[in-house]
C-alpha atoms as a PDB file:
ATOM      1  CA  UNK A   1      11.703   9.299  24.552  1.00  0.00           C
ATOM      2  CA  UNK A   2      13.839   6.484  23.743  1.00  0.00           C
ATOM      3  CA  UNK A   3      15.953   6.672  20.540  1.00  0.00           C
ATOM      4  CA  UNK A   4      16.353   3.509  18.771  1.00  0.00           C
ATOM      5  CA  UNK A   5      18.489   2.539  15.759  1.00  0.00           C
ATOM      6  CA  UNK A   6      20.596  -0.315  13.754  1.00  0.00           C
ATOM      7  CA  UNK A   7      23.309  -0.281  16.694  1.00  0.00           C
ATOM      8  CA  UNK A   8      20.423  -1.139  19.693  1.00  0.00           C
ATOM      9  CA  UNK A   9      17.894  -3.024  18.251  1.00  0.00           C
ATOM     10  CA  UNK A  10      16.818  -2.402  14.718  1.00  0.00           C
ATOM     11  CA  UNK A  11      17.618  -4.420  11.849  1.00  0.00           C
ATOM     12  CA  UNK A  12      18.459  -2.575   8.969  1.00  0.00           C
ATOM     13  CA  UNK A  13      18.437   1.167   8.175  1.00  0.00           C
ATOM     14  CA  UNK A  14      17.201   3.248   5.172  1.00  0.00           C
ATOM     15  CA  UNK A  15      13.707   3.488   6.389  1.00  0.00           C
ATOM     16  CA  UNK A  16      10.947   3.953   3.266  1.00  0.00           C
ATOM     17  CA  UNK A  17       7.923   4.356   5.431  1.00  0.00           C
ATOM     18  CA  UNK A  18       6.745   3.848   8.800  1.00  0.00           C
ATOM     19  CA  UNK A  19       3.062   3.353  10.166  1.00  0.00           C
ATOM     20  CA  UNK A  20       1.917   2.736  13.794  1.00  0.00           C
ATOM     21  CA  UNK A  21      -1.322   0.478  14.888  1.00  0.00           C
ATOM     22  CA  UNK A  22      -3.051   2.215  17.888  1.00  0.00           C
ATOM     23  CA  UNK A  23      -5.332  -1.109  18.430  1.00  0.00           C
ATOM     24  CA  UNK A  24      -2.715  -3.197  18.547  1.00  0.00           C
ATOM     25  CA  UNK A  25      -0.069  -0.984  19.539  1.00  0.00           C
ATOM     26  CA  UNK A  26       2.383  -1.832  16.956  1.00  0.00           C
ATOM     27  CA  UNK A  27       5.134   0.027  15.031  1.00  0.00           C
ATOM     28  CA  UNK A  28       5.637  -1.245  11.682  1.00  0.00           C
ATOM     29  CA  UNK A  29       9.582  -0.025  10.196  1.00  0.00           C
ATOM     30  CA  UNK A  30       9.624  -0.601   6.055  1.00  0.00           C
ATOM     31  CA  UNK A  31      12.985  -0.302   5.166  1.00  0.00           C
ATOM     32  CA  UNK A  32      14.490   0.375   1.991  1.00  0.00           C
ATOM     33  CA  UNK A  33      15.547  -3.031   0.752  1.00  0.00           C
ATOM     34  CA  UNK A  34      11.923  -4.321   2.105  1.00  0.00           C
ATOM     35  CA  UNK A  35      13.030  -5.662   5.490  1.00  0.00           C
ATOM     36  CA  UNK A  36      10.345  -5.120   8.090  1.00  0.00           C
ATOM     37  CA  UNK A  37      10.607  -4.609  11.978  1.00  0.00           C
ATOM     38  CA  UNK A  38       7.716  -4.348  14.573  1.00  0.00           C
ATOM     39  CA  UNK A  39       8.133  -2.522  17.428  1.00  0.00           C
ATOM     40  CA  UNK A  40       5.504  -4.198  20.182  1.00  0.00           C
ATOM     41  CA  UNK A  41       5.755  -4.647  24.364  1.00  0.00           C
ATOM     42  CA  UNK A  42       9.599  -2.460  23.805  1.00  0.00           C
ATOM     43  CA  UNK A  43      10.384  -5.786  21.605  1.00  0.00           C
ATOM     44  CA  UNK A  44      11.557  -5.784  18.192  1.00  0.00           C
ATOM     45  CA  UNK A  45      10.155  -8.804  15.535  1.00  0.00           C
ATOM     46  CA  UNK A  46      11.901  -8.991  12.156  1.00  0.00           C
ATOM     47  CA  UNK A  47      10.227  -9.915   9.672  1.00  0.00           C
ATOM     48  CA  UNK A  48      12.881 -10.301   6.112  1.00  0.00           C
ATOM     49  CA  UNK A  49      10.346 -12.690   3.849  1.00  0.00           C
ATOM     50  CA  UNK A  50       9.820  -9.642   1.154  1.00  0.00           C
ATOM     51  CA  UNK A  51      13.728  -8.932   1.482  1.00  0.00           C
ATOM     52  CA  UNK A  52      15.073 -12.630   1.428  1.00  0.00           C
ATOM     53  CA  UNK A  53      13.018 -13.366  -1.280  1.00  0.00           C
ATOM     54  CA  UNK A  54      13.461 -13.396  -5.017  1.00  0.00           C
ATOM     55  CA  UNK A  55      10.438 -11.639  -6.406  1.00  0.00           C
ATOM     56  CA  UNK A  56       9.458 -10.891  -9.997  1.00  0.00           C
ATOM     57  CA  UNK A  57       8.950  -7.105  -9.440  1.00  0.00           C
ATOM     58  CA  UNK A  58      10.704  -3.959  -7.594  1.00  0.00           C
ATOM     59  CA  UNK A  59      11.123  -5.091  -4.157  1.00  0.00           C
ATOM     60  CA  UNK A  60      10.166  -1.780  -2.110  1.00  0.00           C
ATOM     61  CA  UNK A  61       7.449  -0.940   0.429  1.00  0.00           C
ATOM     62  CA  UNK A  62       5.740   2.065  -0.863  1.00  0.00           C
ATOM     63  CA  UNK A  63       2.614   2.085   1.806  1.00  0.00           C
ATOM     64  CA  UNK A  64       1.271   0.913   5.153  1.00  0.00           C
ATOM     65  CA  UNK A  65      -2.168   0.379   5.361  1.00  0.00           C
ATOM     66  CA  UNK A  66      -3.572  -0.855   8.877  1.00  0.00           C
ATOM     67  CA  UNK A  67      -7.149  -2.395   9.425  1.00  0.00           C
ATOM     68  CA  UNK A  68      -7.410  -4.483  12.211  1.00  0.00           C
ATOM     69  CA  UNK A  69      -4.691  -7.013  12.693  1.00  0.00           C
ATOM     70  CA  UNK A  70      -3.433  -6.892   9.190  1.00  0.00           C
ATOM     71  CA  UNK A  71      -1.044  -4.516   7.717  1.00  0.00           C
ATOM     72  CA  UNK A  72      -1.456  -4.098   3.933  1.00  0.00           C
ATOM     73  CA  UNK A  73       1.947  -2.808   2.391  1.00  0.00           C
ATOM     74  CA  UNK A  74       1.602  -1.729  -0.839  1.00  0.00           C
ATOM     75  CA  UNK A  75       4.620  -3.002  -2.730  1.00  0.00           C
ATOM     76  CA  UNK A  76       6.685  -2.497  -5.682  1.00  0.00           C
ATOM     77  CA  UNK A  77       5.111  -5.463  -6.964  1.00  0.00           C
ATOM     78  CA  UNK A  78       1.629  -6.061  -5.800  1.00  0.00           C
ATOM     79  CA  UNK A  79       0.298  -6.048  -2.062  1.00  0.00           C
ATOM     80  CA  UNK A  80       1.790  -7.925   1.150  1.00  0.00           C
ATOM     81  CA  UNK A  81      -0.257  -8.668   3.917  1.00  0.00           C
ATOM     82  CA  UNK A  82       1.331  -8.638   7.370  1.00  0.00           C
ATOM     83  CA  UNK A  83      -0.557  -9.982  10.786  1.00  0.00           C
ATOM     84  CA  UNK A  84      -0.092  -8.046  13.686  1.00  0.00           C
ATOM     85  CA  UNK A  85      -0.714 -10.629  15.736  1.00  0.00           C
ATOM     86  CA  UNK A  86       0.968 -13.915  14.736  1.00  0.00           C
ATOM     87  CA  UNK A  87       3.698 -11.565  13.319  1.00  0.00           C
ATOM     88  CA  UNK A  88       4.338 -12.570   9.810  1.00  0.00           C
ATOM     89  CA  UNK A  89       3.119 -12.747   6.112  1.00  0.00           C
ATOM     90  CA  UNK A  90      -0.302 -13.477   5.727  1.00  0.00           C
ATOM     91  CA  UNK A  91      -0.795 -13.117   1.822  1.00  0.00           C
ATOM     92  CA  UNK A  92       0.463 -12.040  -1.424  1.00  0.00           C
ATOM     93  CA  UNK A  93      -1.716 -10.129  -3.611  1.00  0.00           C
ATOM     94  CA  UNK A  94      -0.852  -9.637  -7.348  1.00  0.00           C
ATOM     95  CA  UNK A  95      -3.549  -7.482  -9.120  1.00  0.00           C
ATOM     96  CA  UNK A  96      -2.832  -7.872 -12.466  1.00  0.00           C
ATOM     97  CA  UNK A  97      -4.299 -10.080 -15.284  1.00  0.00           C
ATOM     98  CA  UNK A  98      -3.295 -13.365 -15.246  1.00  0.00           C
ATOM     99  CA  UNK A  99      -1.449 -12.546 -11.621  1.00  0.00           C
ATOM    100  CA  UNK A 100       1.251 -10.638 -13.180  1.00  0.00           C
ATOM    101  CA  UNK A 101       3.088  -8.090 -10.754  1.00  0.00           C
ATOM    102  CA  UNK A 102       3.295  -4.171 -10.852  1.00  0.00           C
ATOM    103  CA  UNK A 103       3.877  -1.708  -8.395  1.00  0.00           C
ATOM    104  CA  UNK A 104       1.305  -0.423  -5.870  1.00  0.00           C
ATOM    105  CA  UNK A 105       2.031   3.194  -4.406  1.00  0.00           C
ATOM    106  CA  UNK A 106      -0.449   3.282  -1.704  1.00  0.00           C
ATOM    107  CA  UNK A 107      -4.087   2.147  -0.310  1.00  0.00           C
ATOM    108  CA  UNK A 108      -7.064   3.394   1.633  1.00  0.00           C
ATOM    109  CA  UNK A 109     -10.611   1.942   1.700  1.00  0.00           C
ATOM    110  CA  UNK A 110     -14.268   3.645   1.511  1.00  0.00           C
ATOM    111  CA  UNK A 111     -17.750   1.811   1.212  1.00  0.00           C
ATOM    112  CA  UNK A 112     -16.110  -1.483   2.493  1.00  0.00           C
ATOM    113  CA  UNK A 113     -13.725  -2.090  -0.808  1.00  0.00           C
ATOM    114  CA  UNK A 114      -9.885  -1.762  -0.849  1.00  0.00           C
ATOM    115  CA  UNK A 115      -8.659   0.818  -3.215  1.00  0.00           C
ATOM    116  CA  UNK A 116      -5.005   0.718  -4.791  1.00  0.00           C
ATOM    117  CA  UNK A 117      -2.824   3.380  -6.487  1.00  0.00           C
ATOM    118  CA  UNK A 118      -0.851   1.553  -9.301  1.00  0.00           C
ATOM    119  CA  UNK A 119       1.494   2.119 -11.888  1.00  0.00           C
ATOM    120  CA  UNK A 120      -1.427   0.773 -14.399  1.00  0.00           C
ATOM    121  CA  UNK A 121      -3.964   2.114 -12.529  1.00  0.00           C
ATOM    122  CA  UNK A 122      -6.542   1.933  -9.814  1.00  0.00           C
ATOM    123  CA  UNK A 123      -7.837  -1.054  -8.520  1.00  0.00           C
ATOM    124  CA  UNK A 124     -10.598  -1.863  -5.832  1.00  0.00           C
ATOM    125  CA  UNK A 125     -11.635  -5.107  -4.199  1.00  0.00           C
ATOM    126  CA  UNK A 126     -15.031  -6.003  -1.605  1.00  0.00           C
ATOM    127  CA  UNK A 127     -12.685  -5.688   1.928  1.00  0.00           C
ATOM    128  CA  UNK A 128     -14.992  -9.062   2.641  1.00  0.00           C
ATOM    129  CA  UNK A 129     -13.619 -11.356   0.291  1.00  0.00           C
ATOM    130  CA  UNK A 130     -11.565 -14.126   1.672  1.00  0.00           C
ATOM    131  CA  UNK A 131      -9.704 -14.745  -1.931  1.00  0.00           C
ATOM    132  CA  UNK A 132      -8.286 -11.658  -2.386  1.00  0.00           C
ATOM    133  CA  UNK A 133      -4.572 -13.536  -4.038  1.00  0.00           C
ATOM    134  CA  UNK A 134      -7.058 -14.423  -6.664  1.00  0.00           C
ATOM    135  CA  UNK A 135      -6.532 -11.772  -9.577  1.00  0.00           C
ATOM    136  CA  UNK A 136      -9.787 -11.910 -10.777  1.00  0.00           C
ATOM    137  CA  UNK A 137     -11.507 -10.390  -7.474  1.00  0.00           C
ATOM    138  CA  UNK A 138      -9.491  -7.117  -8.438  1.00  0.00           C
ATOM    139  CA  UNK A 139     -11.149  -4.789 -10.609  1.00  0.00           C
ATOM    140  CA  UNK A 140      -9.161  -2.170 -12.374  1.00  0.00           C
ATOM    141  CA  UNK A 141     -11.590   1.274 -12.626  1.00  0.00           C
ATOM    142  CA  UNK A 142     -11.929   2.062 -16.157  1.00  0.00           C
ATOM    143  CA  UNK A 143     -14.437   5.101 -15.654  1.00  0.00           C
ATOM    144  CA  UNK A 144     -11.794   7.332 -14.143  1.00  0.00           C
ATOM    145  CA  UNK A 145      -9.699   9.862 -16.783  1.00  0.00           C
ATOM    146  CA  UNK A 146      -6.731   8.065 -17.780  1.00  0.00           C
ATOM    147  CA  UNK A 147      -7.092   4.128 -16.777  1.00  0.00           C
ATOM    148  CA  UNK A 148      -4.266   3.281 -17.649  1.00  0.00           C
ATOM    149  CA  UNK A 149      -2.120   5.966 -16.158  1.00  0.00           C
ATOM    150  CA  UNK A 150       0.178   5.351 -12.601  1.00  0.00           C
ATOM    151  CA  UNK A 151      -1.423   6.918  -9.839  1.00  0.00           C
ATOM    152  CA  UNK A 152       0.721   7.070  -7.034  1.00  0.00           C
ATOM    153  CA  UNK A 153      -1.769   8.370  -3.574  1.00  0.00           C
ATOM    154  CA  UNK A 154      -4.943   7.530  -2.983  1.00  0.00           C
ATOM    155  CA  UNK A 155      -6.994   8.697   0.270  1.00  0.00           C
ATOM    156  CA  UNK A 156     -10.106   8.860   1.734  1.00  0.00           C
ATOM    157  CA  UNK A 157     -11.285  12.418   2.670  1.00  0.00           C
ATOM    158  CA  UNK A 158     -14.640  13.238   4.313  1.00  0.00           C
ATOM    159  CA  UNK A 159     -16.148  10.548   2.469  1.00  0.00           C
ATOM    160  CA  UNK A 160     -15.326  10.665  -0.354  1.00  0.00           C
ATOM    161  CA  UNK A 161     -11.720   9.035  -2.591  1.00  0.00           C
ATOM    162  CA  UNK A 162      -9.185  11.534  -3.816  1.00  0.00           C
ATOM    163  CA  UNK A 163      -6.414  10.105  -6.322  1.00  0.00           C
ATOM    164  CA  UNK A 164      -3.238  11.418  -7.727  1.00  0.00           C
ATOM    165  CA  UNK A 165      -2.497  10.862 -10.996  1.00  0.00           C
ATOM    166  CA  UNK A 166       1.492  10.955 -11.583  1.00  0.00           C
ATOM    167  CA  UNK A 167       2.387  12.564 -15.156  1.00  0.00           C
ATOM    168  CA  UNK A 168       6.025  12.442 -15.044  1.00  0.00           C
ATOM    169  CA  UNK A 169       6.405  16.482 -15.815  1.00  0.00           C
ATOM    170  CA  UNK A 170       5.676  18.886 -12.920  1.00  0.00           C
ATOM    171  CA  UNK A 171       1.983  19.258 -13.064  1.00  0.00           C
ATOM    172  CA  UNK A 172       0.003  16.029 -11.367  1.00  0.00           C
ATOM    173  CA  UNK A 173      -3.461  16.147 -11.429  1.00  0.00           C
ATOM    174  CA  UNK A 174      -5.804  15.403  -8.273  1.00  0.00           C
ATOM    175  CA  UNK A 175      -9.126  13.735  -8.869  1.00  0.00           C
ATOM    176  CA  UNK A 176     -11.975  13.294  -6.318  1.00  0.00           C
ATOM    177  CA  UNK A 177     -14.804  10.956  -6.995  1.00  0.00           C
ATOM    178  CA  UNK A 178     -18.257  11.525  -6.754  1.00  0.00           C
ATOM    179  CA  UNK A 179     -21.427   9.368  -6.947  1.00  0.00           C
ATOM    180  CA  UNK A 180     -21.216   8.729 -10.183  1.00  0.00           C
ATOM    181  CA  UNK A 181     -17.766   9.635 -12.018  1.00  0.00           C
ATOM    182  CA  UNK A 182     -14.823  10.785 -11.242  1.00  0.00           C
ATOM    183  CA  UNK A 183     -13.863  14.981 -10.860  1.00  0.00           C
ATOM    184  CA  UNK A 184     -10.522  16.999 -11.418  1.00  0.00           C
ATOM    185  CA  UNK A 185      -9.889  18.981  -7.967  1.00  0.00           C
ATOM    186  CA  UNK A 186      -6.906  19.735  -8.914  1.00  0.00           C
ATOM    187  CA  UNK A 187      -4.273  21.048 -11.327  1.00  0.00           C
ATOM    188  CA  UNK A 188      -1.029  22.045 -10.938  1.00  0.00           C
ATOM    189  CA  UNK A 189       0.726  24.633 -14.099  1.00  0.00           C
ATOM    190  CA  UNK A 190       3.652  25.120 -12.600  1.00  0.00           C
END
């Protein structure tokens, strides 16, 4: 083990969230103020587009997301794509009407379409379409239980999509879907 930090090699500290590639073999760092480092060959690539530039929006890396070459962080304001391989920003995805920018929490995919947890929401998107900065290829679910409600995880467990919907008091609520609609798994009283 080699222990790495600010003073030999990284390039910021504060780390948010961290993810690692196994196909491509490639650490990605999300720091606090949305710089981003990736750890490759025992070489470190900055990458400071999201934290040099001004963005409507929070600027924070909530999620890491890995398919293929392409990271997808999910970002205070909308979604950043990052390839692996060239080793910078592919796309900016803003999910909301008209393109307007709110936070995504995190992402996962099932049945070939991207799902995101949102502070207005969850969204999904066909993983095949090439125009995916293009608002109107997002679709906001409006058959779950509160639509309109943050929801701040979202996985995919043994086939199926579990959410969490954040209710800003200590009881979140955990909802699984099913073929047709959309299931509380889980509640929390405390």
């Amino acid at each position: 083990l080699t222990r790495i930090s600010k003073v030999n090699g990284l390039n910021d500290f504060g780390i948010s969230t961290i993810g690692y590639n196994v196909d491509y073999q490639v650490l990605l760092i999300a720091y606090e103020n949305a710089n981003i480092d990736l750890i490759k060959d025992k070489s470190i690539i900055n990458i400071n587009d999201i934290k040099r530039k001004n963005i409507l929006g929070k600027k924070s890396i909530n999620g890491i997301l890995f398919l293929g070459k392409y990271a997808y962080l999910s970002c205070g304001f909308g979604i950043v794509v990052v390839d692996l391989e060239r080793e910078e920003i592919k796309d900016t995805y803003y999910l909301g009407s008209d393109g307007q920018s709110f936070e995504v929490f995190d992402m996962d995919i099932l049945n070939d379409e991207f799902y995101a947890a949102t502070n207005k929401g969850i969204y999904r998107a066909d993983i095949n379409n090439l125009n995916l900065n293009d608002f109107s290829h997002w679709t906001k679910l409006s058959h779950i239980p509160f639509p309109d409600d943050p929801y701040t995880q979202i996985e995919t467990f043994n086939g199926r999509l579990v959410a969490n919907r954040w209710t800003n008091v200590p009881k979140d609520q955990l909802f699984g879907v099913t073929a047709t609609d959309w299931k509380e798994v889980f509640y929390n009283i405390e």
